[in-house]
N, C-alpha and C. Protein backbone atom coordinates (compact mmCIF):
# COMPACT_ATOMS: atom_id res chain seq x y z
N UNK A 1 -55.54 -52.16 20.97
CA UNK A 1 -56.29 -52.62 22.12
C UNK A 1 -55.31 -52.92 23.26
N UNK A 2 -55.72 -52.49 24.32
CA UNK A 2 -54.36 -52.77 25.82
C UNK A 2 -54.95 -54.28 26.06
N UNK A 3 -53.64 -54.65 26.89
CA UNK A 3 -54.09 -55.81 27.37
C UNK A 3 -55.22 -56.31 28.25
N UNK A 4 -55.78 -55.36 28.88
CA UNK A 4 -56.95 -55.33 30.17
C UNK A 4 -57.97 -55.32 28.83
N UNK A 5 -58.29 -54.43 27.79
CA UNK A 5 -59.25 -54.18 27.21
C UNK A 5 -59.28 -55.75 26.39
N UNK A 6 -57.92 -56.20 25.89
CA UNK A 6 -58.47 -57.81 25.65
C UNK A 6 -58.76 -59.10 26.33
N UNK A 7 -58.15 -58.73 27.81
CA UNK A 7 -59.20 -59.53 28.82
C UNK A 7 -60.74 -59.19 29.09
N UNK A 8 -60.70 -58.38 29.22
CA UNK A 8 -62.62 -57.48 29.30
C UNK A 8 -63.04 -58.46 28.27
N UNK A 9 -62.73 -57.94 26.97
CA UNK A 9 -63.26 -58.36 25.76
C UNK A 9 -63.59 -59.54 25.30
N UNK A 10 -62.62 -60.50 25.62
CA UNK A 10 -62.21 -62.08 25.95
C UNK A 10 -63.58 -62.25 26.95
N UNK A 11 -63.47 -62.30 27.83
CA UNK A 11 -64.37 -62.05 28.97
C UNK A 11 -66.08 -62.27 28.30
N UNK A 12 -66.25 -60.95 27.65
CA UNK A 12 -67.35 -60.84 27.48
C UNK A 12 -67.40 -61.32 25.79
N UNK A 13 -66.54 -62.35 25.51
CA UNK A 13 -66.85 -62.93 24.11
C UNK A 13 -66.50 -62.20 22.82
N UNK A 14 -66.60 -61.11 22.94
CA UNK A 14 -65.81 -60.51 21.49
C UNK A 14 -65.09 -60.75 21.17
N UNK A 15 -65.72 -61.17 19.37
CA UNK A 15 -64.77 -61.33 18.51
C UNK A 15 -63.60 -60.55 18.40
N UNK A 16 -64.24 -59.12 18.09
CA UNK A 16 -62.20 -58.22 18.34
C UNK A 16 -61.38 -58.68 19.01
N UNK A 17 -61.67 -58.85 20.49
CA UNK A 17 -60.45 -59.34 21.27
C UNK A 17 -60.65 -60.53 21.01
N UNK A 18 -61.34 -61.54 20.55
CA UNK A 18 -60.57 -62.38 20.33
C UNK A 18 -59.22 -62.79 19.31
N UNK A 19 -59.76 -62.00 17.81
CA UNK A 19 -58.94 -61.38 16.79
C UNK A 19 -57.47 -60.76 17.55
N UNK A 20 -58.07 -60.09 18.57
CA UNK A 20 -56.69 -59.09 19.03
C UNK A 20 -55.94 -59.77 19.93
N UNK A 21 -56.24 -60.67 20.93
CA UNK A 21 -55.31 -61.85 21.37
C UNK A 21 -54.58 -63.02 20.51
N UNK A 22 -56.04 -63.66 19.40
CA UNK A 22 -54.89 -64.34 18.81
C UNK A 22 -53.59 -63.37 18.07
N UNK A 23 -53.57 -62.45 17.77
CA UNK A 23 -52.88 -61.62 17.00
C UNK A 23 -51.70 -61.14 18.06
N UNK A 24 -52.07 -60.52 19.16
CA UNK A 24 -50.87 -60.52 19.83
C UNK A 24 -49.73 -61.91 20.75
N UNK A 25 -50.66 -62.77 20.91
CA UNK A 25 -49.93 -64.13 21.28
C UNK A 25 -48.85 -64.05 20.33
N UNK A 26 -49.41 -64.51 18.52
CA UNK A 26 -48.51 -64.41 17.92
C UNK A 26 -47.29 -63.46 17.44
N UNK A 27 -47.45 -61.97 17.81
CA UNK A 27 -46.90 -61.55 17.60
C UNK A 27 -45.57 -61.49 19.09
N UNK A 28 -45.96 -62.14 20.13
CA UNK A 28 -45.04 -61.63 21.29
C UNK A 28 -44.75 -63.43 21.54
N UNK A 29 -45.30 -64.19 21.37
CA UNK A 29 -44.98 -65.62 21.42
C UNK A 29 -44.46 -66.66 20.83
N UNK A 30 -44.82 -65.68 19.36
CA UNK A 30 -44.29 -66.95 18.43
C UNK A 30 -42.66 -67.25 18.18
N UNK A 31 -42.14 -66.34 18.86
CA UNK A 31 -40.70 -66.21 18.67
C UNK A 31 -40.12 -67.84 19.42
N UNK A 32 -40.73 -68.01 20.54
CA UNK A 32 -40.02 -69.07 21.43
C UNK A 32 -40.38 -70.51 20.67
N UNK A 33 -41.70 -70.65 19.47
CA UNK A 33 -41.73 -71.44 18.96
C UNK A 33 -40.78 -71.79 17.62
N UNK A 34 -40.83 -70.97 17.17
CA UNK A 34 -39.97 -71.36 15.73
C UNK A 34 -38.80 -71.82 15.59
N UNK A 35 -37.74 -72.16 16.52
CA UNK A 35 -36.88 -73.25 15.96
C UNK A 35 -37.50 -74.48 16.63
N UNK A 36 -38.28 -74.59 16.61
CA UNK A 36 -39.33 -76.45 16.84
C UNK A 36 -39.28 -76.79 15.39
N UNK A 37 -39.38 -75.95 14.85
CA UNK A 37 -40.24 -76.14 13.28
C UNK A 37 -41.61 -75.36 13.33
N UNK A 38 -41.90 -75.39 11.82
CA UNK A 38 -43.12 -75.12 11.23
C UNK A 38 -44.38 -75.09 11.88
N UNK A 39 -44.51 -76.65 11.47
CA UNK A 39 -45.76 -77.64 11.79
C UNK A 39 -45.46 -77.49 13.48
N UNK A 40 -44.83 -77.92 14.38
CA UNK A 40 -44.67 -77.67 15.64
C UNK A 40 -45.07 -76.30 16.23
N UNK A 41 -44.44 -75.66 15.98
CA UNK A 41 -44.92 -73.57 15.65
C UNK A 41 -46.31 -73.96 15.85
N UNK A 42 -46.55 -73.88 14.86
CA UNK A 42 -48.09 -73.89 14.32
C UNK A 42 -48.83 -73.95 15.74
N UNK A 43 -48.85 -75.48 16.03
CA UNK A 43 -49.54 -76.26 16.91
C UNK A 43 -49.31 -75.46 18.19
N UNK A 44 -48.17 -75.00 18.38
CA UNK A 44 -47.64 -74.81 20.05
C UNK A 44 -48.66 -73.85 19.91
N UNK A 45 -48.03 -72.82 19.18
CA UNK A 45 -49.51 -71.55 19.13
C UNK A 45 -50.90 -71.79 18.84
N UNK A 46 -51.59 -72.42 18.30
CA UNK A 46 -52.84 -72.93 19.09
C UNK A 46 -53.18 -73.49 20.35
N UNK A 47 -52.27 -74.65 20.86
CA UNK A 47 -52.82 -74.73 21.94
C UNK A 47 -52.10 -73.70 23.11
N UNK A 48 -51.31 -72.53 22.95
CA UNK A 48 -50.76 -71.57 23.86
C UNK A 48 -52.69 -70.61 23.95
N UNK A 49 -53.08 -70.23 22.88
CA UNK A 49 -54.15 -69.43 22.17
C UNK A 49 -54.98 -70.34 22.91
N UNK A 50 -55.22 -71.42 23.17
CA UNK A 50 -56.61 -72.23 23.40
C UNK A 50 -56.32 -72.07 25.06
N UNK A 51 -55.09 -72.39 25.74
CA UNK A 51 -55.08 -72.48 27.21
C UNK A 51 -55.08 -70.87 27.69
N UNK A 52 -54.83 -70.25 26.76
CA UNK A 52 -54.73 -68.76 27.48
C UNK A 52 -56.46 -67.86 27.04
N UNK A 53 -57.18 -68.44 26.42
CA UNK A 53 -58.94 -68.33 25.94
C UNK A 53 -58.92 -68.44 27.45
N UNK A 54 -58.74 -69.95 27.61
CA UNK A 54 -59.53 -70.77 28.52
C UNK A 54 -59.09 -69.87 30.00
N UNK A 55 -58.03 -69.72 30.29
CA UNK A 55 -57.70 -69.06 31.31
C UNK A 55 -58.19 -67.90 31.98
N UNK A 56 -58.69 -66.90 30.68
CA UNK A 56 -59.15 -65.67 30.98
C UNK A 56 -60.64 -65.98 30.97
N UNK A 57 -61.28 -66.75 30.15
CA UNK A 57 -63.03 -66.83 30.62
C UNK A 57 -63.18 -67.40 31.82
N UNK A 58 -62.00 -68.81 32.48
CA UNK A 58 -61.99 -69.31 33.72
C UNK A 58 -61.71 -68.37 34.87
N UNK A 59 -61.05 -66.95 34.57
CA UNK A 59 -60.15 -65.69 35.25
C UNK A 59 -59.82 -66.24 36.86
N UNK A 60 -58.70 -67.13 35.88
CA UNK A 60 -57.41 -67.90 36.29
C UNK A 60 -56.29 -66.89 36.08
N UNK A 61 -56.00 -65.89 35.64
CA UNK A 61 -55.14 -65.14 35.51
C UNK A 61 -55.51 -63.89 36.51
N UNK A 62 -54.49 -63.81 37.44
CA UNK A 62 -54.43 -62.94 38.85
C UNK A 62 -54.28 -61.23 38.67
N UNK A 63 -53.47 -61.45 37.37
CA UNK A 63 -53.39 -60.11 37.06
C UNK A 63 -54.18 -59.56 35.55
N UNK A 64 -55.17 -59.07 35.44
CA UNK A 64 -56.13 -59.28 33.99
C UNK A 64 -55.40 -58.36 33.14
N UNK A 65 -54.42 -57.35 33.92
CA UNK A 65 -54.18 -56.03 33.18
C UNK A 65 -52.78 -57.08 32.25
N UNK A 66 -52.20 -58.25 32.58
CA UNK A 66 -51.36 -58.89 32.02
C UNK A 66 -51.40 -60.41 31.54
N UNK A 67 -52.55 -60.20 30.16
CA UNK A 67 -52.36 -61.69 29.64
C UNK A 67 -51.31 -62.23 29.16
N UNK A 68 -50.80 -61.00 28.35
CA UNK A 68 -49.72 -61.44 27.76
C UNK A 68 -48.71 -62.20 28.11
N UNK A 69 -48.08 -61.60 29.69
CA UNK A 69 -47.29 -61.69 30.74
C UNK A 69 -47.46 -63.35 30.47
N UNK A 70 -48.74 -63.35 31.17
CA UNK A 70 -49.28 -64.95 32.01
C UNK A 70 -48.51 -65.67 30.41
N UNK A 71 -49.05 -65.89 28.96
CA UNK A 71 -48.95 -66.00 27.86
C UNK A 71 -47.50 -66.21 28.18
N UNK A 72 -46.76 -65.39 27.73
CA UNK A 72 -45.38 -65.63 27.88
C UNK A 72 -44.71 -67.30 28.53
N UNK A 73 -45.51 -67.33 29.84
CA UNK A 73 -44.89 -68.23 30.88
C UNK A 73 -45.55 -69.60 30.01
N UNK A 74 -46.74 -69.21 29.91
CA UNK A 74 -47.13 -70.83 29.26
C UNK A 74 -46.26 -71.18 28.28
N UNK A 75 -46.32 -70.09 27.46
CA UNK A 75 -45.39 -70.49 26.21
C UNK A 75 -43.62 -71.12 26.18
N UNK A 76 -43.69 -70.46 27.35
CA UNK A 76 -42.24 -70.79 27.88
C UNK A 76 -42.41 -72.56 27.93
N UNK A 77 -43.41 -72.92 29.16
CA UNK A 77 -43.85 -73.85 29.49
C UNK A 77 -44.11 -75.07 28.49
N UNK A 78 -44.65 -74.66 27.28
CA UNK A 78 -44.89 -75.69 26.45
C UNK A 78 -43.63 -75.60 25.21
N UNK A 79 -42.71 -74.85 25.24
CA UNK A 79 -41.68 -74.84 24.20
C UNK A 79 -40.57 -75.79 25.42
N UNK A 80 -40.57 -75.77 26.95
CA UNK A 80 -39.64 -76.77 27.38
C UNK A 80 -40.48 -78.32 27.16
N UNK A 81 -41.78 -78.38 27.39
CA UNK A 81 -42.33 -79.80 27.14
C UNK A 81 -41.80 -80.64 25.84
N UNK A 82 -41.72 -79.62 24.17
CA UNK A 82 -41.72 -79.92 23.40
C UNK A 82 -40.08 -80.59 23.00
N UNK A 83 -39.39 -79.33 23.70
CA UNK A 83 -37.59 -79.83 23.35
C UNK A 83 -37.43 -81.29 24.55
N UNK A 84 -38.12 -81.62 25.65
CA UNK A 84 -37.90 -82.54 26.46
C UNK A 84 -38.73 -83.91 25.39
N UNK A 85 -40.04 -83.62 25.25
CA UNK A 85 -40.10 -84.82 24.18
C UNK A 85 -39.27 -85.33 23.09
N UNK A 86 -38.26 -83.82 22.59
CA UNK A 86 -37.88 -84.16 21.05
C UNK A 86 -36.31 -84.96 21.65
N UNK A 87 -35.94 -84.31 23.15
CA UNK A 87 -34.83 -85.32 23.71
C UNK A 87 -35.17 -86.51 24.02
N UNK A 88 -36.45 -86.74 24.49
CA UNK A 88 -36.56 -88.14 24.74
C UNK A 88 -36.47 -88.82 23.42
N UNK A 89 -37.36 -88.34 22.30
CA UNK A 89 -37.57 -88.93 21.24
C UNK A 89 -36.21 -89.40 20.50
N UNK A 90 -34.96 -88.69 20.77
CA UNK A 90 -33.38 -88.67 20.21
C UNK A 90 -32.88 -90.14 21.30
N UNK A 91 -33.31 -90.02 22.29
CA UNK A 91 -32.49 -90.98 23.41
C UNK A 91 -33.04 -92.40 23.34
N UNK A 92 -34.43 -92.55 22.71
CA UNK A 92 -34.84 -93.99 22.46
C UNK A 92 -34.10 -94.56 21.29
N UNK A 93 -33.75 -93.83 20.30
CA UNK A 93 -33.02 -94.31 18.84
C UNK A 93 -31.98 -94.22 18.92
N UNK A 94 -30.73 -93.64 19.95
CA UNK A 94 -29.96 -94.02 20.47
C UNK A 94 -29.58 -95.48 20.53
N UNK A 95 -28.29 -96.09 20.32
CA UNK A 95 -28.60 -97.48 20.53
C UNK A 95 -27.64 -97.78 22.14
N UNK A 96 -26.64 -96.56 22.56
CA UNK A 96 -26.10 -96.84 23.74
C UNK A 96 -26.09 -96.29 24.85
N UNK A 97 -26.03 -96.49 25.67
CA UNK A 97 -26.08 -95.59 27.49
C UNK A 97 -26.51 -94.40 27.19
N UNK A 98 -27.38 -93.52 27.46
CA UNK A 98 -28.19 -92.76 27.67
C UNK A 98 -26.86 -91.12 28.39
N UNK A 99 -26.34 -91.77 29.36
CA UNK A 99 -25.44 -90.48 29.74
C UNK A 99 -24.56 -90.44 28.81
N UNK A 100 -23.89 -90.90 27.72
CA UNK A 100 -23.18 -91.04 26.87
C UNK A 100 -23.53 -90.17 25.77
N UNK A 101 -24.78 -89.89 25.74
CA UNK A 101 -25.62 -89.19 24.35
C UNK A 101 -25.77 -87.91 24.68
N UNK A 102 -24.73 -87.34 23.99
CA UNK A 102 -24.77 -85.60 25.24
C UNK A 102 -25.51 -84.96 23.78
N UNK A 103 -26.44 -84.01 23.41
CA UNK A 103 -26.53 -83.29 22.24
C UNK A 103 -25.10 -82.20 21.55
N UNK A 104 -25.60 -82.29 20.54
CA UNK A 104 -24.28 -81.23 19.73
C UNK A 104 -24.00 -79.84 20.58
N UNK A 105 -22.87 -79.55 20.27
CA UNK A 105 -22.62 -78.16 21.72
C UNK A 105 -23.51 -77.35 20.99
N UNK A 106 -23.81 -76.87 20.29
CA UNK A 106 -24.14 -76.06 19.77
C UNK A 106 -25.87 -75.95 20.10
N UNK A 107 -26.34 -77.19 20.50
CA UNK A 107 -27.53 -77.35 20.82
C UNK A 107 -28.03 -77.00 22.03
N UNK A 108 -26.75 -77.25 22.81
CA UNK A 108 -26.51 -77.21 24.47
C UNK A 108 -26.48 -75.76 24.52
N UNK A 109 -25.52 -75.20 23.68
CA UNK A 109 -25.15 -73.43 23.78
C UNK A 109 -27.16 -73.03 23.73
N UNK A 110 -27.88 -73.12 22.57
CA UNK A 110 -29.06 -72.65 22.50
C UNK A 110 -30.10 -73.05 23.81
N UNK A 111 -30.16 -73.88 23.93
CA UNK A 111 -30.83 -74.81 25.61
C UNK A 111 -30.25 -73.88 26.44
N UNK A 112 -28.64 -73.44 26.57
CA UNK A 112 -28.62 -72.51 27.88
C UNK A 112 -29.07 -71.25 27.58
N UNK A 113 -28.72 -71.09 26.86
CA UNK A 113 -29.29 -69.51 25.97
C UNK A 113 -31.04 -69.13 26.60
N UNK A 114 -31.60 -70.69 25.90
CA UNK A 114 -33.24 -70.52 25.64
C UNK A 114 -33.53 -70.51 27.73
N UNK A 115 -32.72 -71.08 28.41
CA UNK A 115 -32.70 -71.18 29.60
C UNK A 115 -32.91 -70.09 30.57
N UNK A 116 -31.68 -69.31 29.99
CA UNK A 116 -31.67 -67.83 30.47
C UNK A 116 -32.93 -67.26 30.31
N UNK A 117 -33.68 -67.45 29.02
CA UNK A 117 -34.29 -66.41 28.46
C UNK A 117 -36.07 -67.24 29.45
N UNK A 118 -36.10 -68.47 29.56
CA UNK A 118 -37.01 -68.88 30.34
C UNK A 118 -36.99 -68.06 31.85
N UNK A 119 -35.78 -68.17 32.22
CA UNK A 119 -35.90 -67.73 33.76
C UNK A 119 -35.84 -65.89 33.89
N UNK A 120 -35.75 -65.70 32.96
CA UNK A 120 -35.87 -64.00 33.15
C UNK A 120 -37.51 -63.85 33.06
N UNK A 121 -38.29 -64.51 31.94
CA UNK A 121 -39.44 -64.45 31.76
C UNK A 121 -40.34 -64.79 33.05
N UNK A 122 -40.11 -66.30 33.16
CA UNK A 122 -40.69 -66.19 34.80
C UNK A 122 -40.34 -65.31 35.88
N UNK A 123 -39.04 -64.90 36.21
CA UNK A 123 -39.11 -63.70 37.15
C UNK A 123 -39.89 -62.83 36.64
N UNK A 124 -39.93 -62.21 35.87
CA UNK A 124 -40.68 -61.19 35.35
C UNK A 124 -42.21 -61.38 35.76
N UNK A 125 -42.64 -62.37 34.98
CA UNK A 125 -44.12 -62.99 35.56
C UNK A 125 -44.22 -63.33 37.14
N UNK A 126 -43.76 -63.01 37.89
CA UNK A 126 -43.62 -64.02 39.44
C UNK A 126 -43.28 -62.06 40.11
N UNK A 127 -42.42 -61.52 39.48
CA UNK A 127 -42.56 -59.67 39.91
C UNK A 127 -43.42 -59.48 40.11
N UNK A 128 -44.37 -59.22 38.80
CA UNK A 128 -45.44 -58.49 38.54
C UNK A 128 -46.48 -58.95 39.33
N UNK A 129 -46.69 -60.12 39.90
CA UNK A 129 -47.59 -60.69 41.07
C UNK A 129 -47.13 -60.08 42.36
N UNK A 130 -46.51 -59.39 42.49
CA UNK A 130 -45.92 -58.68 44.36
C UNK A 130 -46.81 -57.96 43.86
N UNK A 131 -46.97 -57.31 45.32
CA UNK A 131 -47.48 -56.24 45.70
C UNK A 131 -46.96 -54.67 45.10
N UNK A 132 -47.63 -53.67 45.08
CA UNK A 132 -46.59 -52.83 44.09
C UNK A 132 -45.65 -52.25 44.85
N UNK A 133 -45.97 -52.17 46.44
CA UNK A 133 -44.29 -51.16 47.19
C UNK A 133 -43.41 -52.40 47.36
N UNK A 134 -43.79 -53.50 47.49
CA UNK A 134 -42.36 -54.83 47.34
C UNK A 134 -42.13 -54.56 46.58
N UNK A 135 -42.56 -54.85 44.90
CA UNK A 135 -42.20 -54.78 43.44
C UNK A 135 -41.37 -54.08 43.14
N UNK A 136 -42.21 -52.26 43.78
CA UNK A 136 -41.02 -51.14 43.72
C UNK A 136 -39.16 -51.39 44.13
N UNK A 137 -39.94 -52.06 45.61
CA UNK A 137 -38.55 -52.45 46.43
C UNK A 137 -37.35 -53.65 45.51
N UNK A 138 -38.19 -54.45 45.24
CA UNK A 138 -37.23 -55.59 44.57
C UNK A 138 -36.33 -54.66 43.17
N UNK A 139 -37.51 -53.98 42.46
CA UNK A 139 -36.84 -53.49 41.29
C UNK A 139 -35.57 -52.46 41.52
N UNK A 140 -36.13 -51.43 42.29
CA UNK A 140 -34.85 -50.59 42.46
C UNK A 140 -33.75 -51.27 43.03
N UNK A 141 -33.83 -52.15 44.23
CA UNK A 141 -32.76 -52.60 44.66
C UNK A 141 -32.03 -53.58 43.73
N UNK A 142 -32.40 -54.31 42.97
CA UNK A 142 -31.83 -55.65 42.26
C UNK A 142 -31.51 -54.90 40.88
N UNK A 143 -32.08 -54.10 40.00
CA UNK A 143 -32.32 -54.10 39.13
C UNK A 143 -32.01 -52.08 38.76
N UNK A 144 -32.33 -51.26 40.06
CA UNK A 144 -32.14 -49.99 40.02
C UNK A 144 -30.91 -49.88 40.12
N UNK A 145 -29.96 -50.22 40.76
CA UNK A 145 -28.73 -50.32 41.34
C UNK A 145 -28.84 -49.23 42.21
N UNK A 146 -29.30 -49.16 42.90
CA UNK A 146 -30.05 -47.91 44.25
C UNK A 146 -29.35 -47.98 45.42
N UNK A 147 -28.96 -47.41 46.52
CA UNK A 147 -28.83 -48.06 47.71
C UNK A 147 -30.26 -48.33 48.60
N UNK A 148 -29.92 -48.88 49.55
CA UNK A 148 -31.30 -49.01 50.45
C UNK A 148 -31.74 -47.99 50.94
N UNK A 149 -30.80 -47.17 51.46
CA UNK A 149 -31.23 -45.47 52.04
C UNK A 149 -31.90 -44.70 50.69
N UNK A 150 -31.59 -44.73 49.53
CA UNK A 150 -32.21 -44.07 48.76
C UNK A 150 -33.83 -44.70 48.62
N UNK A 151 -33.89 -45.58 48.26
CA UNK A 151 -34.65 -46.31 48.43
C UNK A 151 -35.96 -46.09 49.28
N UNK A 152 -35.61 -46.37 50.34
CA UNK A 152 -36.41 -45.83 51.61
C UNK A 152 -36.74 -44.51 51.62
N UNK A 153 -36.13 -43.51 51.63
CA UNK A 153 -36.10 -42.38 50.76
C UNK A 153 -37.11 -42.11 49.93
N UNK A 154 -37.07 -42.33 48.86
CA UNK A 154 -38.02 -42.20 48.10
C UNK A 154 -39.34 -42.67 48.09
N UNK A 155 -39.40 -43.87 48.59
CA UNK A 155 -40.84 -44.36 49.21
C UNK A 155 -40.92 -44.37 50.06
N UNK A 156 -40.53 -43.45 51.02
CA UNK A 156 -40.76 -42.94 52.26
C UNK A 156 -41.36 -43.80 53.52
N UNK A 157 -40.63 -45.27 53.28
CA UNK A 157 -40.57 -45.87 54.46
C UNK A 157 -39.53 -46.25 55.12
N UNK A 158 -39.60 -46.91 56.54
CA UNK A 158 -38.57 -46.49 57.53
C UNK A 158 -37.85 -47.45 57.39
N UNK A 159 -35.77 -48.25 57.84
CA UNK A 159 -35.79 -49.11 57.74
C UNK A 159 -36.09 -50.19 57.69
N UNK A 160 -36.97 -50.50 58.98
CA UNK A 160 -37.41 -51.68 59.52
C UNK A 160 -37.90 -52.43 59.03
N UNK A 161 -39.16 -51.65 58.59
CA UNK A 161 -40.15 -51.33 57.13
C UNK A 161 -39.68 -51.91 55.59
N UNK A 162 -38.65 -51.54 55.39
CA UNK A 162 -38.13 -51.79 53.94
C UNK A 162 -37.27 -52.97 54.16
N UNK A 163 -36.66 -53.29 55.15
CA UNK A 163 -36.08 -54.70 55.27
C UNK A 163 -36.96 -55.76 55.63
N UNK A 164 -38.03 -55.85 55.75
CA UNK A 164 -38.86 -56.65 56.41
C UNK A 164 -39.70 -56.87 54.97
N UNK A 165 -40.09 -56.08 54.10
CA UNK A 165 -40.33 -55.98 53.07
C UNK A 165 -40.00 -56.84 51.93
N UNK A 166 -38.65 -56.18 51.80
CA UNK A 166 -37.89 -56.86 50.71
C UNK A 166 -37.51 -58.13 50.86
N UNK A 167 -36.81 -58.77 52.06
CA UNK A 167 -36.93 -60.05 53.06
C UNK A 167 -38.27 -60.70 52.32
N UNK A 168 -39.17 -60.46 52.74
CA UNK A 168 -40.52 -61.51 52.01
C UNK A 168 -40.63 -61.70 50.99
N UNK A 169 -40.57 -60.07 50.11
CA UNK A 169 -40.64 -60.14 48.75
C UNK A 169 -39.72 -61.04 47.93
N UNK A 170 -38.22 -61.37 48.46
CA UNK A 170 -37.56 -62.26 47.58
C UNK A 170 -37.77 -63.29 48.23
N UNK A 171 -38.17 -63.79 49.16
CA UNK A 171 -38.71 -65.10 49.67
C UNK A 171 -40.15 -65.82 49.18
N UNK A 172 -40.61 -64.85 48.57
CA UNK A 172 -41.97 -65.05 47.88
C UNK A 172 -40.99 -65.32 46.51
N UNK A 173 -40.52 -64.76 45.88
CA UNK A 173 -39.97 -64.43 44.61
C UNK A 173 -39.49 -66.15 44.23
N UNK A 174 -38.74 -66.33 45.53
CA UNK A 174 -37.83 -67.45 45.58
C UNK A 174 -38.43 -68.99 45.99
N UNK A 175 -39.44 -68.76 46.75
CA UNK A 175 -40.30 -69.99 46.62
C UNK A 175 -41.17 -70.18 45.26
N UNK A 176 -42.13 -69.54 44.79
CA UNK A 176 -42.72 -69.42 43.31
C UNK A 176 -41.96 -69.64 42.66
N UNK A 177 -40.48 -69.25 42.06
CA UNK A 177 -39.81 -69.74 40.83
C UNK A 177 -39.28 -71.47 41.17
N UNK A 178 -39.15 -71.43 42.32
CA UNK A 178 -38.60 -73.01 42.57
C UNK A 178 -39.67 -73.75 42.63
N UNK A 179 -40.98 -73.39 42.70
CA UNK A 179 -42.25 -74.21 42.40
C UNK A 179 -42.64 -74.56 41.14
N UNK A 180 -42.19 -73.09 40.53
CA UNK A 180 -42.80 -73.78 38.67
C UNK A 180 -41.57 -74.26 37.88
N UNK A 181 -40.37 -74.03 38.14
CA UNK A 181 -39.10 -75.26 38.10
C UNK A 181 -39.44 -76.55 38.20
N UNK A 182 -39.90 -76.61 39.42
CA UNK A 182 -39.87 -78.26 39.49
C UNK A 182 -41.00 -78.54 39.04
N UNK A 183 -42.05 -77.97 38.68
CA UNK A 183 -43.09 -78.52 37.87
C UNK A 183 -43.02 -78.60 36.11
N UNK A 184 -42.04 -78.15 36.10
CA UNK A 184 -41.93 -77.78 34.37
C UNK A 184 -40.43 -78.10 34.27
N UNK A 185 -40.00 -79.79 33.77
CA UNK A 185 -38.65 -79.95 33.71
C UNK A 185 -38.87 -79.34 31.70
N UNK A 186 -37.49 -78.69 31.64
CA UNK A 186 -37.13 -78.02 30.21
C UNK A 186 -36.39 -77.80 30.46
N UNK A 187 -35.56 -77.25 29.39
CA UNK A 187 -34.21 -76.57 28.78
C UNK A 187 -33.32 -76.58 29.88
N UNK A 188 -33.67 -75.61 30.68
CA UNK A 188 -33.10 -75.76 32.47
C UNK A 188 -32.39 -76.99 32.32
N UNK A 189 -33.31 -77.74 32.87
CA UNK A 189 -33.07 -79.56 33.33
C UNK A 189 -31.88 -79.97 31.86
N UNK A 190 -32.55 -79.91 30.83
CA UNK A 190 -31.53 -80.49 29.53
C UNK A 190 -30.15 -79.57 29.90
N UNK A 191 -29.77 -78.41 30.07
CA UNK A 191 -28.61 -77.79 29.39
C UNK A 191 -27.67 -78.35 30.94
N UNK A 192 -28.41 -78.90 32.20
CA UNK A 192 -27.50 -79.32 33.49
C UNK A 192 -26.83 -80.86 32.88
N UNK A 193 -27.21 -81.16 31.81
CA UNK A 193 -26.92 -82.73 32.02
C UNK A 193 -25.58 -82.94 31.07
């Protein structure tokens, strides 16, 4: 089943897609849960499965052809809530100064690791919301290793055009990721301290 066909489906209540979302959540989500633990796992993926139901019958999700996408970001979202509780939960049983209580490097190495892997995901999700000749533009240039003349070139618009373009597009790019940053302190926030 594509992803549009399990929003439709979702949509209009079928069981299949519902079967076929919980089934792909877990299969593309559950990865960011499992070093929580088990029992934590478990839970994150229900309520990832219950806010991402709710999202698509509410069609709160901008792009339908990409639940997964959207999926991804929550999941991101609630695996930083969970490691920020399990730090708070370490820093109350602590018995001294709080900046003093750095976690094991090795914990810090995974937090920057899991960090990276948060902020690629949201770009990714925050792309796929441009328009598709920005999108085009951002990808080839950042990511194609293209020049701008080729570029233009190929999508056959004029400088002016393609700088004026791309200009917004990472200014859009760049306000949205610094919006759901500061709304979602995680891993980010832990691996700076």
């Amino acid at each position: 089943m594509t992803e549009r066909e399990i929003h439709d489906g979702v949509q209009a209540h079928k069981p299949a897609a519902l079967k076929a979302l919980a089934g792909a959540l877990k299969n593309h989500c559950e990865r960011f849960f499992v070093s929580l633990g088990k029992e934590t796992a478990r839970d994150l993926l229900q309520e990832l499965n219950a806010r991402v139901l709710e999202a698509i019958q509410e069609n709160r999700i901008e792009h339908p052809d990409f639940p997964i996408a959207y999926a991804r970001g929550i999941a991101l979202i609630l695996r930083a809530d969970a490691l920020e509780a399990r730090s708070t939960a370490i820093r109350k049983v602590i018995p001294f100064p709080v900046h003093l209580a750095t976690p094991p490097t090795e914990e810090l190495d995974l937090l920057r690791a899991e960090s990276d892997a948060e902020r690629a995901g949201i770009l990714h999700g925050l792309l796929e919301k441009l328009p598709e000749l920005n999108r085009e533009i951002v990808r080839q240039s950042f990511f194609g290793h293209r020049t701008d003349a080729q570029i233009q070139k190929d999508l056959n618009i004029s400088p002016s055009q393609f700088k004026q373009r791309k200009k917004r597009a990472v200014k859009k790019l760049r306000d949205e990721y610094d919006r759901i940053i500061r709304l979602s302190p995680g891993p980010s926030m832990l691996a700076a301290a």
